[in-house]
C-alpha atoms as a PDB file:
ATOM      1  CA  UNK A   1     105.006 132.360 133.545  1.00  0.00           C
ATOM      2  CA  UNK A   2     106.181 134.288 130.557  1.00  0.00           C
ATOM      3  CA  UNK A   3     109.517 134.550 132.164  1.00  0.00           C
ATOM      4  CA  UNK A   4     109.696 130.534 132.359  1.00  0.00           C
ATOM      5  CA  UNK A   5     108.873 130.403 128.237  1.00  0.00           C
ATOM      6  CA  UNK A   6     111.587 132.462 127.498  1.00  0.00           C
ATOM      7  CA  UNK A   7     113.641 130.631 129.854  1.00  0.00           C
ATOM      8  CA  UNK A   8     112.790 127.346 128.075  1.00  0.00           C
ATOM      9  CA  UNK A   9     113.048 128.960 124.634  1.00  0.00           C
ATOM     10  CA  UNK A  10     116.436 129.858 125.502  1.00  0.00           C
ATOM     11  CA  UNK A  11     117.810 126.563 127.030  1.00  0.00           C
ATOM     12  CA  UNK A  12     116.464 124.411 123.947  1.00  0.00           C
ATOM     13  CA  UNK A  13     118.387 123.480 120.972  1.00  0.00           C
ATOM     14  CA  UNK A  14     118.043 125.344 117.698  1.00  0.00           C
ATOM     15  CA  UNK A  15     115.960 123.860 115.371  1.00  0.00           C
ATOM     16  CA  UNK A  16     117.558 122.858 112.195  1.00  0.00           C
ATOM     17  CA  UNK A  17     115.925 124.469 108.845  1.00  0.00           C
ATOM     18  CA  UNK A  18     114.106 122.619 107.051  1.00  0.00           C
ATOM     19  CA  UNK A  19     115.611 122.050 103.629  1.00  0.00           C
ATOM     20  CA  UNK A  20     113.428 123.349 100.823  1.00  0.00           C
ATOM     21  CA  UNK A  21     111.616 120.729  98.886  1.00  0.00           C
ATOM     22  CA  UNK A  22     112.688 120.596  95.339  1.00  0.00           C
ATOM     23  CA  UNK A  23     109.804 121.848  92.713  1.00  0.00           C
ATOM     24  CA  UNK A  24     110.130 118.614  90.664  1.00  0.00           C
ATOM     25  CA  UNK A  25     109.366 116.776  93.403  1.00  0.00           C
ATOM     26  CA  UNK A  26     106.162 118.618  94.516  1.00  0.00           C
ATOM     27  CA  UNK A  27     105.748 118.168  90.421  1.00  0.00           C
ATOM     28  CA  UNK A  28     105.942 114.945  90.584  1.00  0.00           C
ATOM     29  CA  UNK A  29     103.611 114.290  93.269  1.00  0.00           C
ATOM     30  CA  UNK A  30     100.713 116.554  91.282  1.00  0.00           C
ATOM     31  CA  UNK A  31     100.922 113.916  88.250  1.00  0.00           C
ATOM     32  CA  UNK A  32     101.199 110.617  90.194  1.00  0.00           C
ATOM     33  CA  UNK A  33      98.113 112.388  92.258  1.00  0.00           C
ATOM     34  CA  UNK A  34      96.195 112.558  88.324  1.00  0.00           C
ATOM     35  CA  UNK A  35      96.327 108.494  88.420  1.00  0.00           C
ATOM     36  CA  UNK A  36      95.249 107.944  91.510  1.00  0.00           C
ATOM     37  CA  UNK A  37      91.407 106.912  92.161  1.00  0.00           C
ATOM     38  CA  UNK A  38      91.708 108.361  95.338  1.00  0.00           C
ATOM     39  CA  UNK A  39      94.651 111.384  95.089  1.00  0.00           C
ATOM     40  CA  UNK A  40      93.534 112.584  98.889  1.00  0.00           C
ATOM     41  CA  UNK A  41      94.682 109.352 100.037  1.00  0.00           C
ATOM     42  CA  UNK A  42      98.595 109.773  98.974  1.00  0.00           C
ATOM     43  CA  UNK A  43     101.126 109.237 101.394  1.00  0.00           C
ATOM     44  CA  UNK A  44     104.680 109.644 100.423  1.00  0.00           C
ATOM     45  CA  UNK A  45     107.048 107.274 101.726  1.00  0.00           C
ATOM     46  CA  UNK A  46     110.490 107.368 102.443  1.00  0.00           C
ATOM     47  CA  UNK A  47     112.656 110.443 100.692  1.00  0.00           C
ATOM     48  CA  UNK A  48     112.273 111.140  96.875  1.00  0.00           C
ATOM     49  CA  UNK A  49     115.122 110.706  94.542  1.00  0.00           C
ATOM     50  CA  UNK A  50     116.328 112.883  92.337  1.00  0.00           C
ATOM     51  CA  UNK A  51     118.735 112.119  90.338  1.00  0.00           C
ATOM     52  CA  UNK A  52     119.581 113.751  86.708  1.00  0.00           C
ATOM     53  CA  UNK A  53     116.462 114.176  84.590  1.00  0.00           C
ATOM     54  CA  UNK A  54     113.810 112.326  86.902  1.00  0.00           C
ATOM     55  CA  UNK A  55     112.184 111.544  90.555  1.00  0.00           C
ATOM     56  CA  UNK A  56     110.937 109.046  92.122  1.00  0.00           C
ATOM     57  CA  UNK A  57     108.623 108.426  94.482  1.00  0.00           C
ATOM     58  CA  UNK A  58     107.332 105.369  96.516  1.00  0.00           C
ATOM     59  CA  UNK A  59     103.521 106.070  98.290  1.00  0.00           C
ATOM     60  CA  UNK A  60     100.895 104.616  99.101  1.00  0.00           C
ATOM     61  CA  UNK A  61      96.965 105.324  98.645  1.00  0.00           C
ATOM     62  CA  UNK A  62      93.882 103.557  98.988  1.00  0.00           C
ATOM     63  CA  UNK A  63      92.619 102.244  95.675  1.00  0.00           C
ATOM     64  CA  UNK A  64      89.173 101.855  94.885  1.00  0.00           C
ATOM     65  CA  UNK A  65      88.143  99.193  97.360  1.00  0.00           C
ATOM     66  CA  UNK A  66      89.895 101.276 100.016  1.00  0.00           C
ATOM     67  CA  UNK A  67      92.517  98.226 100.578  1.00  0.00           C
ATOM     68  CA  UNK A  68      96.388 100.349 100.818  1.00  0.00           C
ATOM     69  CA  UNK A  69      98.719  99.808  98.545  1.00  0.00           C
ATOM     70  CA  UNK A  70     102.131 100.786  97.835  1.00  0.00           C
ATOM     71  CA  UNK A  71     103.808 102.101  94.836  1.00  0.00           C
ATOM     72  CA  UNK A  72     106.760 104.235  92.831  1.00  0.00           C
ATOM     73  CA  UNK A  73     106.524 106.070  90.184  1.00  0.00           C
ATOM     74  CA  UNK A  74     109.391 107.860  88.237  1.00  0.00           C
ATOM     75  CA  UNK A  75     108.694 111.353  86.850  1.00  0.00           C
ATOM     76  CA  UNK A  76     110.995 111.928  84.032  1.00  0.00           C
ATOM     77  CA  UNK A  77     111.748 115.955  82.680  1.00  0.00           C
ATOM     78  CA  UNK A  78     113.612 117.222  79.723  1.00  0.00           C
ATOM     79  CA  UNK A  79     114.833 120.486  79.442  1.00  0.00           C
ATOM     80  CA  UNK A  80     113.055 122.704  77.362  1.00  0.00           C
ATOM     81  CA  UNK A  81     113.286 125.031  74.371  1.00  0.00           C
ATOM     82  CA  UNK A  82     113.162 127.713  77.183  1.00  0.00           C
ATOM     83  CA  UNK A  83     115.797 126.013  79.176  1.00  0.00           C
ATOM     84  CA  UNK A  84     113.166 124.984  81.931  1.00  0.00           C
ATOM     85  CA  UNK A  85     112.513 121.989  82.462  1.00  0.00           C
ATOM     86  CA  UNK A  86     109.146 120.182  81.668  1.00  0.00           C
ATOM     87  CA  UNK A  87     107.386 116.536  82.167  1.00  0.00           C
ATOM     88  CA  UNK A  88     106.914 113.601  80.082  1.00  0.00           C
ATOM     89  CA  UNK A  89     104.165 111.310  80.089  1.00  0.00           C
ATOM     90  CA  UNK A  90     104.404 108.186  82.149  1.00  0.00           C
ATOM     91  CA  UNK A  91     105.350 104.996  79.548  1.00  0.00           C
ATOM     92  CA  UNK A  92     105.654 107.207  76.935  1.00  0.00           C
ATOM     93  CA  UNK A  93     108.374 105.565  75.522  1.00  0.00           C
ATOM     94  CA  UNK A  94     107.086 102.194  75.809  1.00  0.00           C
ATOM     95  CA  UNK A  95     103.544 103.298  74.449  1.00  0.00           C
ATOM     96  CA  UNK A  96     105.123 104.865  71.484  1.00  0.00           C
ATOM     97  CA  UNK A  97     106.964 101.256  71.228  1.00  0.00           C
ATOM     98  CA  UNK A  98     104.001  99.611  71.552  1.00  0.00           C
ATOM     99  CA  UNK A  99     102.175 101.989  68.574  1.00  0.00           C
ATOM    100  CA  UNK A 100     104.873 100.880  66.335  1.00  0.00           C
ATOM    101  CA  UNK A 101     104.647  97.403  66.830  1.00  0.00           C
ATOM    102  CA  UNK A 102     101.308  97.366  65.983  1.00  0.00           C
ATOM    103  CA  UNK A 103     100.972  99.538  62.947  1.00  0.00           C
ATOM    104  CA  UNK A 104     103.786  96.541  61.548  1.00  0.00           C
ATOM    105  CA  UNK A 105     101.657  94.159  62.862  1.00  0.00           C
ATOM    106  CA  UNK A 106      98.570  95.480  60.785  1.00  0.00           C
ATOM    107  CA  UNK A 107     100.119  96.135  57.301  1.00  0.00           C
ATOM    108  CA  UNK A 108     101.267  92.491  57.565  1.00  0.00           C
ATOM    109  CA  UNK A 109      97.915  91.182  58.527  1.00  0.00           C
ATOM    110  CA  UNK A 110      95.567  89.825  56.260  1.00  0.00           C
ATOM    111  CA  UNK A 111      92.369  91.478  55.341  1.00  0.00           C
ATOM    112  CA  UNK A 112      90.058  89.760  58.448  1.00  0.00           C
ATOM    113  CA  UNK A 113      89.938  89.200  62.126  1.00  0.00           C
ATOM    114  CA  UNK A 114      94.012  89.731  62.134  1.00  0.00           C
ATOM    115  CA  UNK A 115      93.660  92.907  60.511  1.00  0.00           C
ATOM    116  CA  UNK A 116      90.759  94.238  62.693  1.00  0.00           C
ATOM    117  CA  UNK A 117      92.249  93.160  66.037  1.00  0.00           C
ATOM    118  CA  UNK A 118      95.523  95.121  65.101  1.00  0.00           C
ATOM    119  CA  UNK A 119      93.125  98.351  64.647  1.00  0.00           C
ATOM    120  CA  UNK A 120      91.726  97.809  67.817  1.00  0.00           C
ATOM    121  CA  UNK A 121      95.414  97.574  69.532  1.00  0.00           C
ATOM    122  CA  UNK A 122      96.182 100.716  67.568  1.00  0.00           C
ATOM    123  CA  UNK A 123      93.148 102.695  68.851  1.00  0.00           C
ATOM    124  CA  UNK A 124      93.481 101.576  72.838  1.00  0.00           C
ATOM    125  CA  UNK A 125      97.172 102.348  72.564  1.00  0.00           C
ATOM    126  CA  UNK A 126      96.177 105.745  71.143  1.00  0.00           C
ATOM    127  CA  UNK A 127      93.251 106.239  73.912  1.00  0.00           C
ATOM    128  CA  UNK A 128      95.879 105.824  76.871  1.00  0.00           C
ATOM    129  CA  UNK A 129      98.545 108.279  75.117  1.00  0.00           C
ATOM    130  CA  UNK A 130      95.621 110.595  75.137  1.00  0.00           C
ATOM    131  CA  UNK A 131      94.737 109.986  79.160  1.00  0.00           C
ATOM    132  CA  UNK A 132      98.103 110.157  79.604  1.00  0.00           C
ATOM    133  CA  UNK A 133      98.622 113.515  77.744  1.00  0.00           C
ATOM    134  CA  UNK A 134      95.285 114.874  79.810  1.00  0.00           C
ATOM    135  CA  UNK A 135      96.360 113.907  82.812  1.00  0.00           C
ATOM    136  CA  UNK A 136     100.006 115.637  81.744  1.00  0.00           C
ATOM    137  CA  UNK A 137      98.058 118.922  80.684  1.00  0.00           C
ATOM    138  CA  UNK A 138      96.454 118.770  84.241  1.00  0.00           C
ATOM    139  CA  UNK A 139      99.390 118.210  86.529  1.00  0.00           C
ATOM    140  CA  UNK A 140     101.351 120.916  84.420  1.00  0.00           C
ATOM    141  CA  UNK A 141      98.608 123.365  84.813  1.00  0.00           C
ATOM    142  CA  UNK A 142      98.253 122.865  88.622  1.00  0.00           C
ATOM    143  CA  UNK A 143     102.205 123.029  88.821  1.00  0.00           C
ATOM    144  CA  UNK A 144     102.291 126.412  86.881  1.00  0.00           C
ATOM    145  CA  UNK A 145      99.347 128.385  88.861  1.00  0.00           C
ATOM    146  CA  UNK A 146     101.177 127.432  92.044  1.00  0.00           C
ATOM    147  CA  UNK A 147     104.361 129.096  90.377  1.00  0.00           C
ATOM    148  CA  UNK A 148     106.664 125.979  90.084  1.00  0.00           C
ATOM    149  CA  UNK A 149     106.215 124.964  86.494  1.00  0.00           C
ATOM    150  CA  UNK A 150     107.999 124.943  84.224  1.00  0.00           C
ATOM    151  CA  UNK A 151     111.482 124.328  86.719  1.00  0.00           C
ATOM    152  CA  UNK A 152     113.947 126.404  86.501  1.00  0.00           C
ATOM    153  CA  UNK A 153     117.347 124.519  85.907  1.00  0.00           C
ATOM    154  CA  UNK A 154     118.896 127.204  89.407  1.00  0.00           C
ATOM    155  CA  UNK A 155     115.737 125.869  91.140  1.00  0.00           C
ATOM    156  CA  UNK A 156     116.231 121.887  91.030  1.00  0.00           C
ATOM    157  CA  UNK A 157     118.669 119.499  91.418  1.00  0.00           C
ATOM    158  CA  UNK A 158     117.440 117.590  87.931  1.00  0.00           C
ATOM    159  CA  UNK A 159     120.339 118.693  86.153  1.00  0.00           C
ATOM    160  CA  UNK A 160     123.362 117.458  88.407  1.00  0.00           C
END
């Protein structure tokens, strides 16, 4: 019996290795998991992308009502002061956009209704930067007790 395993063992092909996953991409995955309702129900699909200075991913999860539903996210890093590289918040870019439209929006609106609905656009735009931020903090914190944040630029392909 033990004779016929080794036999078999032998006669089989060698198993490619399995190339190593890139830290941003695990990375990734912990702050798209942060947004997610349900983060146990994330299933990548297809290969991730990596391409200079972000990843992408396309899932799926079950949302609230448990129906499936598919999705990609991109993941965007900057190198840091330390030379590692580190996340930015989803939309930041286009919430900071967003804050500055409004703020112009409120010194030119009258004193009224105008001028109060502008402060409440400032104050929900400023209420998701700051879920957005926590959910950063988080994902970051996760990533760096498992050892993979911040990336080292040797570690990743981010930088090609």
């Amino acid at each position: 019996m033990l004779l016929a395993a080794v036999l078999l063992a032998l006669t089989l092909p060698p198993q490619a290795a399995q190339p190593a996953i890139d830290p941003s991409v695990t990375v990734c995955e912990m702050l798209v998991r942060q947004f997610l309702g349900t983060p146990d129900t994330y299933q990548p699909l297809g290969s991730p992308t990596v391409e200079r200075g972000s990843v992408t991913l396309a899932y799926s999860f079950r949302d609230a009502h448990g129906a499936t539903r598919s999705e990609s996210r991109t993941c965007t890093f900057h190198p840091g002061e330390d030379g590692r590289f580190h996340l930015e918040p989803f939309r930041r870019d286009y919430l900071q956009k967003r804050l500055t439209e409004a703020k112009a929006k409120l010194r030119a609106s009258p004193a009224g209704n105008a001028m109060q609905l502008a402060r409440s656009q400032i104050l929900d735009i400023g209420r998701e930067m700051y879920v957005q931020n926590e959910r950063l903090r988080r994902a970051e914190g996760e990533a760096a007790a498992a050892g993979l944040y911040p990336i080292a630029p040797a570690d990743t392909r981010l930088g090609e």
